[in-house]
PDB file of N, CA and C in Angstrom:
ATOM      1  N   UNK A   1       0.845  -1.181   0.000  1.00  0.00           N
ATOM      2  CA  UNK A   1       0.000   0.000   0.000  1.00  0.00           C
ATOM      3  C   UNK A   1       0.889   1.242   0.000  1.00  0.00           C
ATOM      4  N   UNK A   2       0.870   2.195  -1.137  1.00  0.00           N
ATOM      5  CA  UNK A   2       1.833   3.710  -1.013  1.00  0.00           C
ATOM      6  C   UNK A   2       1.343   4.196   0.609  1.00  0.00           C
ATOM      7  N   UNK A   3       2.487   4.418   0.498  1.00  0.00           N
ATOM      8  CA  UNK A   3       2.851   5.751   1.376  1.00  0.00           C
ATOM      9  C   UNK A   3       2.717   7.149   1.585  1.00  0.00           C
ATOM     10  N   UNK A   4       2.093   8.266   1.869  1.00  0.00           N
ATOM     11  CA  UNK A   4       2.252   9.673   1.376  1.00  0.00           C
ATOM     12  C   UNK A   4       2.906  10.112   2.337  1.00  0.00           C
ATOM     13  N   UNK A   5       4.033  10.742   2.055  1.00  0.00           N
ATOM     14  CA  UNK A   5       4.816  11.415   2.978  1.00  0.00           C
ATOM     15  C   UNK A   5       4.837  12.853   2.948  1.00  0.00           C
ATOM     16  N   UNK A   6       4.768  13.737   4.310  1.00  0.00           N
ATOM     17  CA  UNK A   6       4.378  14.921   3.962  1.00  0.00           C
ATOM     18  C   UNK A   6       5.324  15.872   4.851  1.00  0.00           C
ATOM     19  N   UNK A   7       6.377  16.624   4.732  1.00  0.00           N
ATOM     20  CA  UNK A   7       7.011  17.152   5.276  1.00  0.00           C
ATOM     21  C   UNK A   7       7.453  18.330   5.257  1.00  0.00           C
ATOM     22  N   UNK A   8       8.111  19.272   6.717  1.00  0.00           N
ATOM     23  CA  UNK A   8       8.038  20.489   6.329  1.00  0.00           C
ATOM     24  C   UNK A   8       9.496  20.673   7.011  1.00  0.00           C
ATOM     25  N   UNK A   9      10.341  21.960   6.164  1.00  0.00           N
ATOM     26  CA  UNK A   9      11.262  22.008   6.453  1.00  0.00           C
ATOM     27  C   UNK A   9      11.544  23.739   6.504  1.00  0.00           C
ATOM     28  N   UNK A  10      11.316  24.428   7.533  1.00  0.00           N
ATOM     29  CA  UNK A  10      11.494  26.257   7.598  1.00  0.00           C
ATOM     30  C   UNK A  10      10.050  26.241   7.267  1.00  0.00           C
ATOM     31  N   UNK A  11      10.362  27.213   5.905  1.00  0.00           N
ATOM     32  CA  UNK A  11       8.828  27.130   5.660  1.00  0.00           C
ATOM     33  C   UNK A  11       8.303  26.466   4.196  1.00  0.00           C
ATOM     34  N   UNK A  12       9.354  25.249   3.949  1.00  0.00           N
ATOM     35  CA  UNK A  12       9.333  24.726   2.770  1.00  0.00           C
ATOM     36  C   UNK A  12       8.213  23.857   2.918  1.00  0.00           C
ATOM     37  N   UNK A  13       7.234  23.051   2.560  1.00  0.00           N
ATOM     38  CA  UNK A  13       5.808  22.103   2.381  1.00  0.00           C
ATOM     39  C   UNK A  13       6.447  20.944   1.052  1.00  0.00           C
ATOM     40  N   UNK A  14       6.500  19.830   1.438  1.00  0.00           N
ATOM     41  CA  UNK A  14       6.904  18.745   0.204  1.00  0.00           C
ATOM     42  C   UNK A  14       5.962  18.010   1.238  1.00  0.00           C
ATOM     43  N   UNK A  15       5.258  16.989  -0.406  1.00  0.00           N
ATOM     44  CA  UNK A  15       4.764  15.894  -0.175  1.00  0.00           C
ATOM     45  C   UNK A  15       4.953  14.543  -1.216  1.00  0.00           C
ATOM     46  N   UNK A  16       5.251  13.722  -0.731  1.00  0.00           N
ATOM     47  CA  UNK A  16       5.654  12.471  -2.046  1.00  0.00           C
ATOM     48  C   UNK A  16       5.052  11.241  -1.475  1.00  0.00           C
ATOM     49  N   UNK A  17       4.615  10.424  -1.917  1.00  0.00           N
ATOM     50  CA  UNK A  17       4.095   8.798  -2.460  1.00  0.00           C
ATOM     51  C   UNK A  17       5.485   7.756  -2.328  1.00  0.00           C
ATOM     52  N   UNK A  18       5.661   7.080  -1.388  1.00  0.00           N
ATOM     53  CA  UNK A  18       6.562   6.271  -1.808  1.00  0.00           C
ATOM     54  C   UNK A  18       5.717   4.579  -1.458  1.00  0.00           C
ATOM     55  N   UNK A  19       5.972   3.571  -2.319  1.00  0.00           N
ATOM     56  CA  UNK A  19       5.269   2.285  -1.978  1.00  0.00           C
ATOM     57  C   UNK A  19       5.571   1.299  -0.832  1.00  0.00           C
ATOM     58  N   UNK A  20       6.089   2.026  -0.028  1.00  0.00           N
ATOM     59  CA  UNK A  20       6.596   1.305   1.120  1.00  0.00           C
ATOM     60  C   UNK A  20       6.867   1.864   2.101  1.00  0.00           C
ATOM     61  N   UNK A  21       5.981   2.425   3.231  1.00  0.00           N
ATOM     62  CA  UNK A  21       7.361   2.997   4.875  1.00  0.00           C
ATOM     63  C   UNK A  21       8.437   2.378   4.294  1.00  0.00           C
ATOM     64  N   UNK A  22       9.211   3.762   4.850  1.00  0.00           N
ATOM     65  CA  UNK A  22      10.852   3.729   4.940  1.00  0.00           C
ATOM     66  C   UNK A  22      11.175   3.275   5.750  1.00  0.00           C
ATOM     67  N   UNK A  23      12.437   2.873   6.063  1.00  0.00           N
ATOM     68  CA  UNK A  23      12.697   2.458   7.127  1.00  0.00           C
ATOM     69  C   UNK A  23      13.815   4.055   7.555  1.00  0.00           C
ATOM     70  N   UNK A  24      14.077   4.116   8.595  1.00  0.00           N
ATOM     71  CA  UNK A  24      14.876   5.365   9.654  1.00  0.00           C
ATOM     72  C   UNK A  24      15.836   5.644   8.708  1.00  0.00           C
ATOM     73  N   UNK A  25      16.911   5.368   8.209  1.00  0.00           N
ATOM     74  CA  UNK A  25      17.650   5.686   7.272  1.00  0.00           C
ATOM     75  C   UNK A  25      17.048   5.775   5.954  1.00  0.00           C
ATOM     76  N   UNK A  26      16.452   5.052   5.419  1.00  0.00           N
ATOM     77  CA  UNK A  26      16.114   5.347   3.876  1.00  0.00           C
ATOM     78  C   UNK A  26      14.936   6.730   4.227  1.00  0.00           C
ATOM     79  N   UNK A  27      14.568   7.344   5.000  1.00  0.00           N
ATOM     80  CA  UNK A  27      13.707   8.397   5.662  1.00  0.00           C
ATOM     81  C   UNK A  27      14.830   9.774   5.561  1.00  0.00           C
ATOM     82  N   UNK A  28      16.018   9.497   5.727  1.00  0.00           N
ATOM     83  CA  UNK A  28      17.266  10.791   6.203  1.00  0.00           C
ATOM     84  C   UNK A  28      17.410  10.620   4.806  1.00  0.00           C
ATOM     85  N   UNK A  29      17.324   9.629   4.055  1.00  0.00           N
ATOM     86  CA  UNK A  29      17.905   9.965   2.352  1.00  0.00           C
ATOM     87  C   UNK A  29      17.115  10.319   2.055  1.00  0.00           C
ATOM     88  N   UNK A  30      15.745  10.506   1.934  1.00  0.00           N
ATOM     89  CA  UNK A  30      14.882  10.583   1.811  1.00  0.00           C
ATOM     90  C   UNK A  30      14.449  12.309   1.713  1.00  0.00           C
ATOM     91  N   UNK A  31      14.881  12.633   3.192  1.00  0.00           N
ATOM     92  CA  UNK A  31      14.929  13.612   3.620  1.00  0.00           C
ATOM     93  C   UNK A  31      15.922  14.889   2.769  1.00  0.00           C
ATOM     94  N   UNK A  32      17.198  14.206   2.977  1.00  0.00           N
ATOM     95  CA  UNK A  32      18.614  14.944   2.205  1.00  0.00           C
ATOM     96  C   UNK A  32      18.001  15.019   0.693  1.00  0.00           C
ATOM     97  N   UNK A  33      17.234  14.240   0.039  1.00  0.00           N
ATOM     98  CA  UNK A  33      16.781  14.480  -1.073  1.00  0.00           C
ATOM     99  C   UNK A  33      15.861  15.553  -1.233  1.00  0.00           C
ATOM    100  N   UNK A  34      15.014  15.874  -0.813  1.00  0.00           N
ATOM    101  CA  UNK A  34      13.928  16.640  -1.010  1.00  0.00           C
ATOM    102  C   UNK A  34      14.402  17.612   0.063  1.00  0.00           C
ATOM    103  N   UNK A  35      15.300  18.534   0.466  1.00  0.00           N
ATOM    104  CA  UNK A  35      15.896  19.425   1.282  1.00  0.00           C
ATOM    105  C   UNK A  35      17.279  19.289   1.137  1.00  0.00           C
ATOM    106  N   UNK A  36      18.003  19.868   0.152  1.00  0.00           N
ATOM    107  CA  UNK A  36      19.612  19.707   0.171  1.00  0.00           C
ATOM    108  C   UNK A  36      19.929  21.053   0.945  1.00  0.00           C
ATOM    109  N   UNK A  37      19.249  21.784   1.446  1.00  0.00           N
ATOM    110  CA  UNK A  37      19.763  22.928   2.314  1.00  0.00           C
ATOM    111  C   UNK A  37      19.749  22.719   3.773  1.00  0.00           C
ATOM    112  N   UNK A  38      19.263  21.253   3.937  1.00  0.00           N
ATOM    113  CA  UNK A  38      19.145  20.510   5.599  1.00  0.00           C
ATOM    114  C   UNK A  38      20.895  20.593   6.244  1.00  0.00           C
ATOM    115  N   UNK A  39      20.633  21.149   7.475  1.00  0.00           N
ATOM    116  CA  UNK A  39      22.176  20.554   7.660  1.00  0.00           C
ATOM    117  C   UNK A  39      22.435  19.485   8.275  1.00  0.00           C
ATOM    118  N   UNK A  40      24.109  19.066   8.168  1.00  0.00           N
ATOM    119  CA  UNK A  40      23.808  17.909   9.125  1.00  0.00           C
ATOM    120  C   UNK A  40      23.312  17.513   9.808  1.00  0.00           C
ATOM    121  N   UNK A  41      23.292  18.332  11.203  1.00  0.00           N
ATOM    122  CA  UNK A  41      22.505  17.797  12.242  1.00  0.00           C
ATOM    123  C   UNK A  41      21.499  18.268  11.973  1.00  0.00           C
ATOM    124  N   UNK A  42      20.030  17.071  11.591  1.00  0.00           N
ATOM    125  CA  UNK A  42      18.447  17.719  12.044  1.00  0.00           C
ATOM    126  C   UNK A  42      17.422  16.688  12.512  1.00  0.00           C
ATOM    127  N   UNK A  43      16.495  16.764  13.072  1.00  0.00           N
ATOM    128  CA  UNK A  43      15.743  16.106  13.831  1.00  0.00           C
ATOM    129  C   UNK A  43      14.545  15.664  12.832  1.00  0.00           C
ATOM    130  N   UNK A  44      13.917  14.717  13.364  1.00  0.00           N
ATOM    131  CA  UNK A  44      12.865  14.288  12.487  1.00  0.00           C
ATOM    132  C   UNK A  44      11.704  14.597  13.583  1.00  0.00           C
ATOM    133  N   UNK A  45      10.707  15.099  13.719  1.00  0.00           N
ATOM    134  CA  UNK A  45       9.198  14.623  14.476  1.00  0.00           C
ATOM    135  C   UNK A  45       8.406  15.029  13.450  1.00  0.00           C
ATOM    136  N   UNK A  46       6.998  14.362  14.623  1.00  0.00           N
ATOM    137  CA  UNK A  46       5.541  13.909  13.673  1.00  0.00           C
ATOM    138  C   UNK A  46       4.744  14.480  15.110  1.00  0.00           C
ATOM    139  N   UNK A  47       3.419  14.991  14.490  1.00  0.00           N
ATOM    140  CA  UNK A  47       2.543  15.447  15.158  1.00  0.00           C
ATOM    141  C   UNK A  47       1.777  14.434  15.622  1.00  0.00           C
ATOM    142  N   UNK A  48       1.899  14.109  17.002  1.00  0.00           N
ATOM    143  CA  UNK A  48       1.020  13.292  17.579  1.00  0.00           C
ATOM    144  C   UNK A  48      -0.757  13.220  17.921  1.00  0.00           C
ATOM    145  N   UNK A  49      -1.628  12.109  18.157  1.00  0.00           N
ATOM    146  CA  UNK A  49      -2.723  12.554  18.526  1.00  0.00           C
ATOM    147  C   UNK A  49      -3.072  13.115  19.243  1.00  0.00           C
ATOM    148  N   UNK A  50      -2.157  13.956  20.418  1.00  0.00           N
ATOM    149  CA  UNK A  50      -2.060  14.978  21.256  1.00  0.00           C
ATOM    150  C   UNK A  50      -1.691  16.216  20.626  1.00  0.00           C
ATOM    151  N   UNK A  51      -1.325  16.041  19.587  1.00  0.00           N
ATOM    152  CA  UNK A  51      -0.768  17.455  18.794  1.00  0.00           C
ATOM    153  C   UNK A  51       0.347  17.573  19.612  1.00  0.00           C
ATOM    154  N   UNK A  52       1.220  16.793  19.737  1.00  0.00           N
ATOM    155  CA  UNK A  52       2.429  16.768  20.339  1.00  0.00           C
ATOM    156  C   UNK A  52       3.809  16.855  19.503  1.00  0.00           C
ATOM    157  N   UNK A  53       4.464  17.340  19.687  1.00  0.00           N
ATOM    158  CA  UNK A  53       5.888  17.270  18.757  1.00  0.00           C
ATOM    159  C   UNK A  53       6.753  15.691  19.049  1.00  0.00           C
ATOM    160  N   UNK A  54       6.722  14.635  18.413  1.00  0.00           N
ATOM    161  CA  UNK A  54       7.047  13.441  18.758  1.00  0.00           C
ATOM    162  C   UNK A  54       8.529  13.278  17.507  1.00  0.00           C
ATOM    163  N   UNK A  55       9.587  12.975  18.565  1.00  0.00           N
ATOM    164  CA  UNK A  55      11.105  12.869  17.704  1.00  0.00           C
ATOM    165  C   UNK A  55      11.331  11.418  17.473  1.00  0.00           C
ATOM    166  N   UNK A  56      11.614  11.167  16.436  1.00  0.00           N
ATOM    167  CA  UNK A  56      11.742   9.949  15.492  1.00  0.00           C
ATOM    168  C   UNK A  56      13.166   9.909  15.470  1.00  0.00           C
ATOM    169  N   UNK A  57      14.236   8.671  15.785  1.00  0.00           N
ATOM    170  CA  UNK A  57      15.386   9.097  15.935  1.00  0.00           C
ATOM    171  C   UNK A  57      15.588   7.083  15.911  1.00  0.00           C
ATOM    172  N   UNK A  58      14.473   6.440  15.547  1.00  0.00           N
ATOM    173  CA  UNK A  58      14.947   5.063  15.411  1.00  0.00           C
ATOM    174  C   UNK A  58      14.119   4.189  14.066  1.00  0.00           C
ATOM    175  N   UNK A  59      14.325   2.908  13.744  1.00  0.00           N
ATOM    176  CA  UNK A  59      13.320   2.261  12.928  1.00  0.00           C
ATOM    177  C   UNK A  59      12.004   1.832  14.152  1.00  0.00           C
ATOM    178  N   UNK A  60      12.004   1.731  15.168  1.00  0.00           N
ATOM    179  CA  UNK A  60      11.263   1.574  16.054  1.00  0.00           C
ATOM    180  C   UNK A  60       9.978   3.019  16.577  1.00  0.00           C
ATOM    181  N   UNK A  61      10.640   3.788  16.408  1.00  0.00           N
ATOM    182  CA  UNK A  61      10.183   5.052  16.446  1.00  0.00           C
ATOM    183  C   UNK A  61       9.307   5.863  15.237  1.00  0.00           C
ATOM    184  N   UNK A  62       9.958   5.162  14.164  1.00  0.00           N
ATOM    185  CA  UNK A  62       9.392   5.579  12.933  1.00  0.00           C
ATOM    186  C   UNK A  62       8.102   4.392  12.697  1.00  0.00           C
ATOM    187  N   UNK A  63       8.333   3.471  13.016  1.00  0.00           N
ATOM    188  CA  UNK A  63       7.202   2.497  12.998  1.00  0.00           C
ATOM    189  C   UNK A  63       5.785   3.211  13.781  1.00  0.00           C
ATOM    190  N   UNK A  64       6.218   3.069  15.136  1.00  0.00           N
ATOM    191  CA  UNK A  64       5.331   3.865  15.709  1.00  0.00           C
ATOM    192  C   UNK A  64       4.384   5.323  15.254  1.00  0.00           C
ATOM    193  N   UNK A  65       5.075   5.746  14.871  1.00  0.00           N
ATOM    194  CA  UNK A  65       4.610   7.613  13.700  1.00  0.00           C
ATOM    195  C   UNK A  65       3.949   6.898  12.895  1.00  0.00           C
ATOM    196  N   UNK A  66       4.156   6.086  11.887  1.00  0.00           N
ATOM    197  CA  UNK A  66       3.253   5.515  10.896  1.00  0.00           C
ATOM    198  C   UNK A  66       2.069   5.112  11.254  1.00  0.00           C
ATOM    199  N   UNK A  67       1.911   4.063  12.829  1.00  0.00           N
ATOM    200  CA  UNK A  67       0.942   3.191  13.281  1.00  0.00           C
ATOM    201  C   UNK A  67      -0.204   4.158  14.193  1.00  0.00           C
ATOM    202  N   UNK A  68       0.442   5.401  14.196  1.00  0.00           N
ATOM    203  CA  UNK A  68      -0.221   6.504  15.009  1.00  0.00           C
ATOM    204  C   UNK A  68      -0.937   7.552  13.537  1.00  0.00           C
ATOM    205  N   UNK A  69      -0.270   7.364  12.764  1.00  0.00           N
ATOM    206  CA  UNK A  69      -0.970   8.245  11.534  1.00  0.00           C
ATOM    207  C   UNK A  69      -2.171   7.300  10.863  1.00  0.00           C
ATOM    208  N   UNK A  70      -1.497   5.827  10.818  1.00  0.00           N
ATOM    209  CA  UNK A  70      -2.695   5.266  10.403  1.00  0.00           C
ATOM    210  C   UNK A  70      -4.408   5.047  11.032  1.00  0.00           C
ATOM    211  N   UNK A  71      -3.769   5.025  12.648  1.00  0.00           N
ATOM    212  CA  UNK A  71      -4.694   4.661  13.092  1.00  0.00           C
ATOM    213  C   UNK A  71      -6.039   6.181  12.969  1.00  0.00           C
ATOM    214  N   UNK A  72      -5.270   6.963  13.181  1.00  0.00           N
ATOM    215  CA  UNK A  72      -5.859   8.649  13.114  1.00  0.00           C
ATOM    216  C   UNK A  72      -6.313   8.984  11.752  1.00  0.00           C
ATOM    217  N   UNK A  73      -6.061   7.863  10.846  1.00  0.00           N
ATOM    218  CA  UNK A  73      -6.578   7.879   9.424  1.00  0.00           C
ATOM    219  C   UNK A  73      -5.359   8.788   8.582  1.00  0.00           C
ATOM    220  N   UNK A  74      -4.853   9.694   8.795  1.00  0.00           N
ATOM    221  CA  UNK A  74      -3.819  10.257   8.507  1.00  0.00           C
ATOM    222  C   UNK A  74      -3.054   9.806   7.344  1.00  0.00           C
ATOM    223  N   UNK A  75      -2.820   8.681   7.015  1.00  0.00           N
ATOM    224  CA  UNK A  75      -2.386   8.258   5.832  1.00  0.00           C
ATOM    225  C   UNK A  75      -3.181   7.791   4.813  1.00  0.00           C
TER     226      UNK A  75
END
């Protein structure tokens, strides 16, 4: 089932389709692709069903963001 990935970077807005969750690294290439002005160090979060700022920093973590977007219909 695709993926829609939707991300914001300053005040940049990208959204892309990929056919598979990423896994935590293919997510930072992912990332470095669609933002080559990212610098090294940057953080990943996802808006929680609390409207919470939630930091993604594993494949375990990123699982979770997905299973929390799906369930919220979000994807």
């Amino acid at each position: 089932m695709p993926t829609v990935l939707k991300v914001k970077f300053q005040e940049d807005t990208r959204r892309t389709t990929l056919e598979k969750p990423p896994t935590y690294a293919e997510l930072l290439a992912i990332l470095t692709d669609l933002f080559p002005n990212l610098l090294v160090l940057f953080s990943v979060k996802y808006l929680d069903e609390d409207e919470d700022l939630v930091t993604i920093s594993s494949d375990m973590e990123l699982a979770e963001a997905f299973r929390i977007a799906s369930a919220s219909n979000v994807l």
